[in-house]
Protein backbone atom coordinates (compact mmCIF):
# COMPACT_ATOMS: atom_id res chain seq x y z
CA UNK A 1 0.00 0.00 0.00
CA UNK A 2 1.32 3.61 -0.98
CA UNK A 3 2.17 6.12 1.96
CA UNK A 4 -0.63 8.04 3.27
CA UNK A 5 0.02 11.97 3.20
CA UNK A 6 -1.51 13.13 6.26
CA UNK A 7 -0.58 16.89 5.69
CA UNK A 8 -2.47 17.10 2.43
CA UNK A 9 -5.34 15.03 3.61
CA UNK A 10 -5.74 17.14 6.62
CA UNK A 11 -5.62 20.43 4.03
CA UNK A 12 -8.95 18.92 2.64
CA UNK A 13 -10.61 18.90 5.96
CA UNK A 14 -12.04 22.32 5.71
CA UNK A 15 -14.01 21.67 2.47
CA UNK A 16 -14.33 18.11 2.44
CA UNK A 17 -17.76 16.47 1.65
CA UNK A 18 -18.96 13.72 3.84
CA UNK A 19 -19.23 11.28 0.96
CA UNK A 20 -15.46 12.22 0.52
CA UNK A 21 -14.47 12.39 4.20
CA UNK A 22 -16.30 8.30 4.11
CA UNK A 23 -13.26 7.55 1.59
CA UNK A 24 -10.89 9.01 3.41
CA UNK A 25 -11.91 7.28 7.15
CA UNK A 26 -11.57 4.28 5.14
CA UNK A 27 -8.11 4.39 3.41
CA UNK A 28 -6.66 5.69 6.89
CA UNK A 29 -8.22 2.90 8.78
CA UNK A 30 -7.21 0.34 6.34
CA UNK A 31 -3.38 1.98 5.82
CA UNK A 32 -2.51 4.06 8.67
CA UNK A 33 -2.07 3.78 12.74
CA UNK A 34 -1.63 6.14 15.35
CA UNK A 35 -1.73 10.22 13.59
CA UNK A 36 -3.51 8.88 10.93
CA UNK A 37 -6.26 7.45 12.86
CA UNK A 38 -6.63 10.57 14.78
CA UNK A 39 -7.03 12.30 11.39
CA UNK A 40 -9.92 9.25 10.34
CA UNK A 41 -11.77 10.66 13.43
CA UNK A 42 -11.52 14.13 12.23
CA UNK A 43 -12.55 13.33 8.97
CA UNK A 44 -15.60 10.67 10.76
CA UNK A 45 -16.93 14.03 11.99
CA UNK A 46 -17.54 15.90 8.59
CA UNK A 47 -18.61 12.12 7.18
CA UNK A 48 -20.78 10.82 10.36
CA UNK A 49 -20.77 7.24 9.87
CA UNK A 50 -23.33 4.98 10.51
CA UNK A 51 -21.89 2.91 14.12
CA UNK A 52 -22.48 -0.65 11.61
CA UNK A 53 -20.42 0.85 8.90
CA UNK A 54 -17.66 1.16 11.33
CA UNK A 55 -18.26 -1.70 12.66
CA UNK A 56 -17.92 -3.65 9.58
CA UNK A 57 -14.33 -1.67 9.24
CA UNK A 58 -12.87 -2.25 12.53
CA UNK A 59 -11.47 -6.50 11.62
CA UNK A 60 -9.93 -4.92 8.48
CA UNK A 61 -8.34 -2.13 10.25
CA UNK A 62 -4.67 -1.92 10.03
CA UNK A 63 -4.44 -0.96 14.29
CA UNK A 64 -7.91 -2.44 15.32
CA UNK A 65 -6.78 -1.05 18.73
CA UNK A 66 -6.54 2.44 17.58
CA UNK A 67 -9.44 1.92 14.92
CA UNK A 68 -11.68 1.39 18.66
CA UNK A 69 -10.15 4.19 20.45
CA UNK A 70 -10.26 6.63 18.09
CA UNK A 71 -13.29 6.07 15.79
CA UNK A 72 -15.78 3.06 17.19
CA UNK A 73 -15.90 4.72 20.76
CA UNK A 74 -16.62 8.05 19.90
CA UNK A 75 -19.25 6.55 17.79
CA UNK A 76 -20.95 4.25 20.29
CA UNK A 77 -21.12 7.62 22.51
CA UNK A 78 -22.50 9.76 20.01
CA UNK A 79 -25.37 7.54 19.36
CA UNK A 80 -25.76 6.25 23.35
CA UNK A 81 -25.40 2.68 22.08
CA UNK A 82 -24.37 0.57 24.93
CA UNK A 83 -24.95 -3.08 23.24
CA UNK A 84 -22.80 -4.91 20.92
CA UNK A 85 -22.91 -8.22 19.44
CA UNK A 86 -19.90 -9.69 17.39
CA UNK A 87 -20.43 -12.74 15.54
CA UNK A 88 -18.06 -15.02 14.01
CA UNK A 89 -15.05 -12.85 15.01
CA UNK A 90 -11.56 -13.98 14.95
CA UNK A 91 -10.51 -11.21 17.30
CA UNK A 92 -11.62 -8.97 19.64
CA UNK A 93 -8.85 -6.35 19.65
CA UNK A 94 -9.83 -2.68 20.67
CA UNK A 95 -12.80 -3.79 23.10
CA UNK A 96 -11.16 -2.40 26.15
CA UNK A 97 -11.62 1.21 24.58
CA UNK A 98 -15.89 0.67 24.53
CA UNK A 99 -15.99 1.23 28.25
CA UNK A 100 -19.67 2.13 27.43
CA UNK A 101 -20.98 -1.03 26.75
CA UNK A 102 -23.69 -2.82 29.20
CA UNK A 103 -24.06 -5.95 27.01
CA UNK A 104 -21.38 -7.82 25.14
CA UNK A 105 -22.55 -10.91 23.21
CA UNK A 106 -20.13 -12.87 21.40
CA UNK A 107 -21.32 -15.60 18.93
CA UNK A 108 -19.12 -17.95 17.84
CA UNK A 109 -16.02 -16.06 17.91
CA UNK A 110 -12.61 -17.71 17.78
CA UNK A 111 -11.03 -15.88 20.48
CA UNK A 112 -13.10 -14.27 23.29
């Protein structure tokens, strides 16, 4: 995968479109860590995600870790969501960041 350029991605912040700042959560979940994933969560701001969109993103994350702190608890907050089922999940990575959660079901996942 090519080098993500966080300074010119962050110059499109301003004027970004939400179908645009979608893309652009995507490719720095899928290519980046740490900065970049801070960026994703500015740019999850402008876009607004749906929480199962995300969701579906975090096992193909790059830093599923970072991919929960910085994008999937923010989102469980903003929409009050305290419930999460996982099914058929080879790993659980980043669940110590949804300190929100009441309920945690896990079906049939490899690793729990």
């Amino acid at each position: 995968m090519q080098s993500v350029d966080l300074s010119a991605l962050r110059a499109q912040l301003p004027s970004t479109s939400p179908k645009n700042a979608w893309k652009i959560v995507r490719r720095l979940a899928l290519e980046g860590k740490g900065e970049a994933l801070e960026l994703a969560a500015e740019f999850a701001e402008v876009a607004e995600p749906a929480l199962d969109n995300l969701l579906r993103l975090w096992p193909q994350a790059l830093d599923p870790d970072g991919f929960a702190e910085h994008l999937l608890a923010p989102a469980f907050a903003a929409e009050g969501r305290t419930e999460l089922t996982l099914r058929r999940r080879d790993s659980i990575i980043g669940l110590r960041h949804l300190t929100m959660l009441r309920t945690l079901r896990l079906d049939h996942c490899a690793r729990a």
